[in-house]
C-alpha atoms as a PDB file:
ATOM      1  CA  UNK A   1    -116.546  25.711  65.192  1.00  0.00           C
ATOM      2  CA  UNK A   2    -116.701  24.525  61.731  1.00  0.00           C
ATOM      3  CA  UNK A   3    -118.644  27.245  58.885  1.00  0.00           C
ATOM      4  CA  UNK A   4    -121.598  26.068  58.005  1.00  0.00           C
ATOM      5  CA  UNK A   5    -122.159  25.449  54.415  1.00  0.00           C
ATOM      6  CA  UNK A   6    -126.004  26.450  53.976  1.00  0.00           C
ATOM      7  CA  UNK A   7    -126.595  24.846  50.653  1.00  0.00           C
ATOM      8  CA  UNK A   8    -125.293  21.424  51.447  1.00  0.00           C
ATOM      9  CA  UNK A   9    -127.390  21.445  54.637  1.00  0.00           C
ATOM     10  CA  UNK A  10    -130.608  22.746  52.244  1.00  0.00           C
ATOM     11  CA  UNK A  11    -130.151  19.815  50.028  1.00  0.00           C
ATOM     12  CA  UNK A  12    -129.451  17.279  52.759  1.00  0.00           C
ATOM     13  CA  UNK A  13    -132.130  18.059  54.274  1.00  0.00           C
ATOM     14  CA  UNK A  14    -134.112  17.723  50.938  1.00  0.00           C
ATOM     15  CA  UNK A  15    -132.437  14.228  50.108  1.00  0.00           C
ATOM     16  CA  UNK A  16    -132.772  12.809  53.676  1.00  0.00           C
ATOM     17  CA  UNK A  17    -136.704  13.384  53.130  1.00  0.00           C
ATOM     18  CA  UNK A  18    -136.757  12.309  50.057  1.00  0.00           C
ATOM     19  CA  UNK A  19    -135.436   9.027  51.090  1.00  0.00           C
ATOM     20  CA  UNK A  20    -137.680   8.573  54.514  1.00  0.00           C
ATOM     21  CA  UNK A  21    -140.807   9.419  52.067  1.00  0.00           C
ATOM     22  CA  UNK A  22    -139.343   6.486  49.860  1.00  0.00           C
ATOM     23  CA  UNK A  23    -139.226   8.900  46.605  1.00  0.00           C
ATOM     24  CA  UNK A  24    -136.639   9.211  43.689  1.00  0.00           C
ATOM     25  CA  UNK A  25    -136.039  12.320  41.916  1.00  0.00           C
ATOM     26  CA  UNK A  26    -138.139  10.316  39.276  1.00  0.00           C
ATOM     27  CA  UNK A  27    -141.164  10.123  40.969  1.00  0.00           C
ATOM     28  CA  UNK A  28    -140.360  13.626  43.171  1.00  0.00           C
ATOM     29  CA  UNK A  29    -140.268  15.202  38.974  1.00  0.00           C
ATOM     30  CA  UNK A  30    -144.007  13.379  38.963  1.00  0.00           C
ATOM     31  CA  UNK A  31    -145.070  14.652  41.841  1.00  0.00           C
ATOM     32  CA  UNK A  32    -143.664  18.020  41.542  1.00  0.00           C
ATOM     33  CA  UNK A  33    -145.790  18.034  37.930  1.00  0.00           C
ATOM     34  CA  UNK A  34    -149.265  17.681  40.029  1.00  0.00           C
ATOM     35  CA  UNK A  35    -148.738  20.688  42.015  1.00  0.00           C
ATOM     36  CA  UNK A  36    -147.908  22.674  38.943  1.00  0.00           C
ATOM     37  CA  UNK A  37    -144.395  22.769  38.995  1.00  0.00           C
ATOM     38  CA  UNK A  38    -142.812  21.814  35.742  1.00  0.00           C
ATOM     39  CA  UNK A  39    -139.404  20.462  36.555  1.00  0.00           C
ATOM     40  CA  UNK A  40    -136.925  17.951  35.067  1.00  0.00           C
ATOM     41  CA  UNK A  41    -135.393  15.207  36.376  1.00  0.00           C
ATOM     42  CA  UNK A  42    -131.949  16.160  35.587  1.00  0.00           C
ATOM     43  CA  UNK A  43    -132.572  19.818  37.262  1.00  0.00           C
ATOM     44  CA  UNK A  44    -133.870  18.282  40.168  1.00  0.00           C
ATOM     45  CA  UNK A  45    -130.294  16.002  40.166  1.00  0.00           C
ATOM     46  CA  UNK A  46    -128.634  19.287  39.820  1.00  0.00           C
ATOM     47  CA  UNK A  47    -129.856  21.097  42.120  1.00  0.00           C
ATOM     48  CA  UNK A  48    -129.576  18.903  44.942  1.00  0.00           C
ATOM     49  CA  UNK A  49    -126.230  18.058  43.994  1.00  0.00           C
ATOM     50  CA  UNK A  50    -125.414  22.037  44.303  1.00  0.00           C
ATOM     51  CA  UNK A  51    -127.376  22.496  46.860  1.00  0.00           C
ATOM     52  CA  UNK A  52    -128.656  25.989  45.035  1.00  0.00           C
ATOM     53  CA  UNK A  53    -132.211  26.395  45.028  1.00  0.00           C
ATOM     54  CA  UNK A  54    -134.933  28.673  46.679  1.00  0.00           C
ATOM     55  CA  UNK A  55    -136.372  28.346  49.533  1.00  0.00           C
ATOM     56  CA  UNK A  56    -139.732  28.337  47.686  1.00  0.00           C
ATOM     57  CA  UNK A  57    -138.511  25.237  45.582  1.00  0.00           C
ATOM     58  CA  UNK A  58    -138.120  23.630  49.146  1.00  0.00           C
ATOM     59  CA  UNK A  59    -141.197  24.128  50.088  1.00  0.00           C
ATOM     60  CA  UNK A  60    -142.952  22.977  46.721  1.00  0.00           C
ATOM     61  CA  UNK A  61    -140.678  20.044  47.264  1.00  0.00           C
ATOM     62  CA  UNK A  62    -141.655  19.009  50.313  1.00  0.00           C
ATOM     63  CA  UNK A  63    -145.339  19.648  49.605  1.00  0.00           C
ATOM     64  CA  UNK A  64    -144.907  17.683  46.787  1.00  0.00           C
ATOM     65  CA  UNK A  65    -143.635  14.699  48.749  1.00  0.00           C
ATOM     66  CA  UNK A  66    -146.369  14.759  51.532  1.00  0.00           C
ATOM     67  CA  UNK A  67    -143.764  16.071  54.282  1.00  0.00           C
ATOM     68  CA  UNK A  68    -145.641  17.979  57.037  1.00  0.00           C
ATOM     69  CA  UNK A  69    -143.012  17.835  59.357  1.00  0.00           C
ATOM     70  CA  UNK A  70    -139.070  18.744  59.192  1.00  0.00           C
ATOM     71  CA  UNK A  71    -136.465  18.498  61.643  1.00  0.00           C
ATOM     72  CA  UNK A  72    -133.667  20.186  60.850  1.00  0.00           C
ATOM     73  CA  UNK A  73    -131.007  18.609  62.615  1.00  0.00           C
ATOM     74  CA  UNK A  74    -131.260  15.215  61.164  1.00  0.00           C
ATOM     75  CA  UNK A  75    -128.957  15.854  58.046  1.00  0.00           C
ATOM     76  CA  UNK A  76    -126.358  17.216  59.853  1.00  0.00           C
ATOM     77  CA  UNK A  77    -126.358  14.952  62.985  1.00  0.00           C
ATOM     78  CA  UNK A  78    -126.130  18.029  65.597  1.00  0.00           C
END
């Protein structure tokens, strides 16, 4: 069995949501902003591409985006 690599999975998690809540990094930067959490669009692009954030940025993420749900298999197909 293949090692899993942690971050990738954290950020395609992230992404896949992103996309199924129909939000760019744009509008996540926007939305981010109205729950008090001053980010740029560039950092966002950066992190997600590294996959290294906290789990707390996650979850302010997700927040941000309206996601009440998460299922964590769907970014790695398993």
């Amino acid at each position: 069995m293949a090692k899993t690599d942690w971050n990738a999975h954290a950020a395609n998690l992230l992404k896949a949501e992103l996309k199924r809540h129909g939000v760019t990094y744009a509008q996540l930067v926007e939305k981010l902003e109205k729950i008090g959490v001053e980010e740029k669009e560039a950092n966002v692009r950066n992190k997600l591409s590294r996959g290294a954030f906290t789990a707390a940025y996650f979850l302010q993420c997700l927040q941000a985006i309206g996601c009440h749900t998460l299922h964590l298999s769907a970014a790695n197909g398993r």
